[in-house]
PDB file of N, CA and C in Angstrom:
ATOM      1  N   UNK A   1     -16.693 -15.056  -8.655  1.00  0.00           N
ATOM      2  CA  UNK A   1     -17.129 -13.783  -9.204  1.00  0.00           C
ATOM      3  C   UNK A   1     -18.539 -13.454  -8.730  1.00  0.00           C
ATOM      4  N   UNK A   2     -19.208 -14.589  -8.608  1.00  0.00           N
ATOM      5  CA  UNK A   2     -21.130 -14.066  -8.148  1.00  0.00           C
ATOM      6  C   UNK A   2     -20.854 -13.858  -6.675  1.00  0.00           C
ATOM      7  N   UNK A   3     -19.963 -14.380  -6.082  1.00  0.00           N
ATOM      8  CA  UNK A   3     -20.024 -13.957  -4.350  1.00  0.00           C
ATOM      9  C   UNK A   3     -19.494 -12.682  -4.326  1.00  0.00           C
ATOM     10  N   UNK A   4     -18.478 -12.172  -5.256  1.00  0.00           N
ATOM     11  CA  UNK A   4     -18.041 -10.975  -5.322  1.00  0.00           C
ATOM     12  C   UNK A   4     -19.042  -9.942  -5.751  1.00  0.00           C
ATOM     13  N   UNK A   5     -19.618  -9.881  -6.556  1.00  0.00           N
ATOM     14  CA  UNK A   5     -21.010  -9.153  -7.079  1.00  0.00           C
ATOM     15  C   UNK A   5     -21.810  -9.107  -6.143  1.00  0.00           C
ATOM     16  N   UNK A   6     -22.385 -10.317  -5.422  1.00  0.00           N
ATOM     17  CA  UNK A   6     -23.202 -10.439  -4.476  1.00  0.00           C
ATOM     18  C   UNK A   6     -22.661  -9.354  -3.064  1.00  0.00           C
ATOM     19  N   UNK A   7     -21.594  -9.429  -2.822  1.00  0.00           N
ATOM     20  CA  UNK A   7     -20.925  -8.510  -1.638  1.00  0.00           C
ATOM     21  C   UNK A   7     -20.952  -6.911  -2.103  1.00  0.00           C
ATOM     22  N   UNK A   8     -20.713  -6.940  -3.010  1.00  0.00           N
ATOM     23  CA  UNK A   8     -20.510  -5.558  -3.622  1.00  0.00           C
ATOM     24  C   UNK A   8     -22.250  -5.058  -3.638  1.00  0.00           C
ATOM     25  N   UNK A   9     -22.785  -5.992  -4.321  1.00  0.00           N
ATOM     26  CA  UNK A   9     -24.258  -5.823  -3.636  1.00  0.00           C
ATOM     27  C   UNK A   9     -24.991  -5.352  -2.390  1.00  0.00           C
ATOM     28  N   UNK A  10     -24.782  -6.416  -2.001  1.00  0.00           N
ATOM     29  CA  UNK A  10     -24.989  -6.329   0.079  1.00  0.00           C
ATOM     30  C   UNK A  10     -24.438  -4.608   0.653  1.00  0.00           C
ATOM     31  N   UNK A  11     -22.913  -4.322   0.441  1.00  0.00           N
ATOM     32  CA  UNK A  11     -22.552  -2.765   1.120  1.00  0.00           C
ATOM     33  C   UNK A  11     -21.522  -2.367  -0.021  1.00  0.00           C
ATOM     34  N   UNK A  12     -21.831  -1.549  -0.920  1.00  0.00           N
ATOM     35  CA  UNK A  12     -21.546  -0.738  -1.879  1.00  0.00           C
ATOM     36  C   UNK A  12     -20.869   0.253  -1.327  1.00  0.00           C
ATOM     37  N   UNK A  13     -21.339   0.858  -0.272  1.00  0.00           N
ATOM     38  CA  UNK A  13     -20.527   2.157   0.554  1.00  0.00           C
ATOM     39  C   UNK A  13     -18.925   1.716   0.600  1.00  0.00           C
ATOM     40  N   UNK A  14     -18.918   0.346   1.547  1.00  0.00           N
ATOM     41  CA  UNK A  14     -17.858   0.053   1.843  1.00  0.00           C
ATOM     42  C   UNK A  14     -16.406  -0.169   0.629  1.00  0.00           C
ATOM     43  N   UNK A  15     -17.373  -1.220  -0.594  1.00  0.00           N
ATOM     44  CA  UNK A  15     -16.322  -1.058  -1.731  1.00  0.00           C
ATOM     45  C   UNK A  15     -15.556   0.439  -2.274  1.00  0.00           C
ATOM     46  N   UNK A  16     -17.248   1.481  -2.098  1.00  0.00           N
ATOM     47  CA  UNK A  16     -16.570   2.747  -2.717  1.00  0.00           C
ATOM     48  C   UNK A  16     -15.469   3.395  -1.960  1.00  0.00           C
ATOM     49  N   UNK A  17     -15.329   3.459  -0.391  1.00  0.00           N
ATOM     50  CA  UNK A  17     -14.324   3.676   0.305  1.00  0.00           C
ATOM     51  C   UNK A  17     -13.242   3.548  -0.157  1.00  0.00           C
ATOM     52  N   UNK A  18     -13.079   1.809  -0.352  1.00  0.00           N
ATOM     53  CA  UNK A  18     -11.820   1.417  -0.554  1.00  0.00           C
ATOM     54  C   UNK A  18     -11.143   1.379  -1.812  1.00  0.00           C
ATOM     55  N   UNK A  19     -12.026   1.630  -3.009  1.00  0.00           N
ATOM     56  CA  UNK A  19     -11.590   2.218  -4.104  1.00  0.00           C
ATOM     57  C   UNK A  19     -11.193   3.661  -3.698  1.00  0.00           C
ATOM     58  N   UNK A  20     -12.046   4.379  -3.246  1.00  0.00           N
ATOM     59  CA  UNK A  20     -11.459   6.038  -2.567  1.00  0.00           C
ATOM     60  C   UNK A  20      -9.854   5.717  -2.406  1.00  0.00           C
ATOM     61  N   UNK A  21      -9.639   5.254  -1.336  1.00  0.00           N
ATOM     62  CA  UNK A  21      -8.448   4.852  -0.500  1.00  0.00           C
ATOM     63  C   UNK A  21      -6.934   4.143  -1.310  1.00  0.00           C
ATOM     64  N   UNK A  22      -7.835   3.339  -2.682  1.00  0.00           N
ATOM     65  CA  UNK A  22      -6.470   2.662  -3.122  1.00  0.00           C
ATOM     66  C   UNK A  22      -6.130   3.735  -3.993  1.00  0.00           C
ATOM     67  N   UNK A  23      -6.838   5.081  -4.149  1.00  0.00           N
ATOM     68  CA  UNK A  23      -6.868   6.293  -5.500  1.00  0.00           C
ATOM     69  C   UNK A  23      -6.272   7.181  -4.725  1.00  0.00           C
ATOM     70  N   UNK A  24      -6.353   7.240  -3.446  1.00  0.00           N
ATOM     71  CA  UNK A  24      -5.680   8.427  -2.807  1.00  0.00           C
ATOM     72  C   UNK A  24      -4.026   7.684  -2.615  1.00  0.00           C
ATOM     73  N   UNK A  25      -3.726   6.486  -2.124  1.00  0.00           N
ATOM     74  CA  UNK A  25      -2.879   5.806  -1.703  1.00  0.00           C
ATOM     75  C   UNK A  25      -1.879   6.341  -3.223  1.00  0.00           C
ATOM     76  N   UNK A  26      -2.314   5.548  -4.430  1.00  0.00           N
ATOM     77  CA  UNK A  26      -1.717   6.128  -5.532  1.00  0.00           C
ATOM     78  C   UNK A  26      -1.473   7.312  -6.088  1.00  0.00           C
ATOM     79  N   UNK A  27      -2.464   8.361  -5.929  1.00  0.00           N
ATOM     80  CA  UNK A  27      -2.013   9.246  -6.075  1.00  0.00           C
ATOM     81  C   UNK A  27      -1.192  10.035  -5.088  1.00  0.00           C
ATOM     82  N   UNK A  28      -1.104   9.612  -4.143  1.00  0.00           N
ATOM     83  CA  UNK A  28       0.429   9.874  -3.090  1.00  0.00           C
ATOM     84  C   UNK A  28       1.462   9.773  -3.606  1.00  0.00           C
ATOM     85  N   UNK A  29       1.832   8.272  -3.585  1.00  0.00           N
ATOM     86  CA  UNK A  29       2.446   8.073  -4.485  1.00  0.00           C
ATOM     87  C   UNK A  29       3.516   8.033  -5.908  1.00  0.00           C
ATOM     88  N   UNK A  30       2.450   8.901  -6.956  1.00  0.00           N
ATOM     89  CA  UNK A  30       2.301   9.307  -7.984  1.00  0.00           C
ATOM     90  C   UNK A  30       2.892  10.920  -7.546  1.00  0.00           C
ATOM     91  N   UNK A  31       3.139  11.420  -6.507  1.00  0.00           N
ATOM     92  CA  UNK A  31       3.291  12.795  -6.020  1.00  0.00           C
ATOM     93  C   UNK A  31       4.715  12.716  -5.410  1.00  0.00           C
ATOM     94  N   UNK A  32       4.839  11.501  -4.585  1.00  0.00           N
ATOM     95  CA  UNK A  32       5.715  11.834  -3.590  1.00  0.00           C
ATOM     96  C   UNK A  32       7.182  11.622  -5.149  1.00  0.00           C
ATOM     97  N   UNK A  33       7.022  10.809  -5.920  1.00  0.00           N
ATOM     98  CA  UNK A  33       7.968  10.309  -6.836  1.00  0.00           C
ATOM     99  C   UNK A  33       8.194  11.221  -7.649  1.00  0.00           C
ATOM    100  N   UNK A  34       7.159  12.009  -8.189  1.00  0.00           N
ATOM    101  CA  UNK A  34       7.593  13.343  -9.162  1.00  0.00           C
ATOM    102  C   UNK A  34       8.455  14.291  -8.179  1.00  0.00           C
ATOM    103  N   UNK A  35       8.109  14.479  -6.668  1.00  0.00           N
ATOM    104  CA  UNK A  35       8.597  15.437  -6.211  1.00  0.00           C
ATOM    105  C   UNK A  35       9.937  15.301  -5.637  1.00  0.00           C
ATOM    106  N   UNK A  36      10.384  14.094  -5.284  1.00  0.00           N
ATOM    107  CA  UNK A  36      11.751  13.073  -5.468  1.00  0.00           C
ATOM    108  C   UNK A  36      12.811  13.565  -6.673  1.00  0.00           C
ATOM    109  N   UNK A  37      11.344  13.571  -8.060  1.00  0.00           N
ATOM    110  CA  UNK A  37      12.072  13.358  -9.051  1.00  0.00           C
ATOM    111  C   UNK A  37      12.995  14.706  -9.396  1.00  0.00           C
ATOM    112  N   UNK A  38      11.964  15.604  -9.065  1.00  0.00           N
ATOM    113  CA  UNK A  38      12.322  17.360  -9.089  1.00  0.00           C
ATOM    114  C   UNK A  38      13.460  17.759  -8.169  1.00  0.00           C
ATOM    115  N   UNK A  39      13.139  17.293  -6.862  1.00  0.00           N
ATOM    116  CA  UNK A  39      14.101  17.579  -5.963  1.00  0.00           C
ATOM    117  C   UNK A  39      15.738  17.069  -6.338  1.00  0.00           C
ATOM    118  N   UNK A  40      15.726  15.819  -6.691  1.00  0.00           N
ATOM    119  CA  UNK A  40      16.860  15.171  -7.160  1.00  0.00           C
ATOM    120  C   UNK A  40      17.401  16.069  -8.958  1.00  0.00           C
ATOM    121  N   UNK A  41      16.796  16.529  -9.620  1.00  0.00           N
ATOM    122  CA  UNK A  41      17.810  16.750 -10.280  1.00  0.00           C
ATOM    123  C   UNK A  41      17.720  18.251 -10.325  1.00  0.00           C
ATOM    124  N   UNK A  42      17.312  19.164  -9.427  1.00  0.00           N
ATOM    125  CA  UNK A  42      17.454  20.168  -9.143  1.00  0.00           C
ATOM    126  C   UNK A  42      18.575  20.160  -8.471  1.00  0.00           C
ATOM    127  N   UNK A  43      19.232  19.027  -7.626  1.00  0.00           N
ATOM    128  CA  UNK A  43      20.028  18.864  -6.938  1.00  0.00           C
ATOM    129  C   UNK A  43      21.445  18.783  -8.149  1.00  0.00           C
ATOM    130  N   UNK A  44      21.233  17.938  -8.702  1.00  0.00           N
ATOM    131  CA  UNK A  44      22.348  17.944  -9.771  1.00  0.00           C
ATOM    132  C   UNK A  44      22.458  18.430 -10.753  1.00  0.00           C
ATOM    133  N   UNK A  45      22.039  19.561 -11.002  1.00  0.00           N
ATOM    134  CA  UNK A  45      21.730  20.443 -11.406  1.00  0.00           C
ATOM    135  C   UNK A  45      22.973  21.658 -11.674  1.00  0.00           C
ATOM    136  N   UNK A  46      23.485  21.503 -10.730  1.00  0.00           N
ATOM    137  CA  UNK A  46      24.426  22.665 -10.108  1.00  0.00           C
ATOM    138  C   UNK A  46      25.834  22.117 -10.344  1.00  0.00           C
TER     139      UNK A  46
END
């Protein structure tokens, strides 16, 4: 945990990126599945 703190220390930019990145990744995600979800029972629908 202190080498982890310590890194996060050292380049902060870089952690915030990749928090950016795992938030966009999920909220993809979180998008592509609702729109799956819509598409599919719009489909059966009929």
């Amino acid at each position: 945990m202190f080498l982890a703190l310590r890194e996060i220390r050292h380049s902060p930019t870089r952690f915030i990126l990749i928090t950016v990145v795992i938030f966009l990744v999920s909220y993809l995600v979180y998008f592509l599945t609702g729109l799956a979800y819509g598409l599919a029972s719009s489909y059966t629908s009929y």
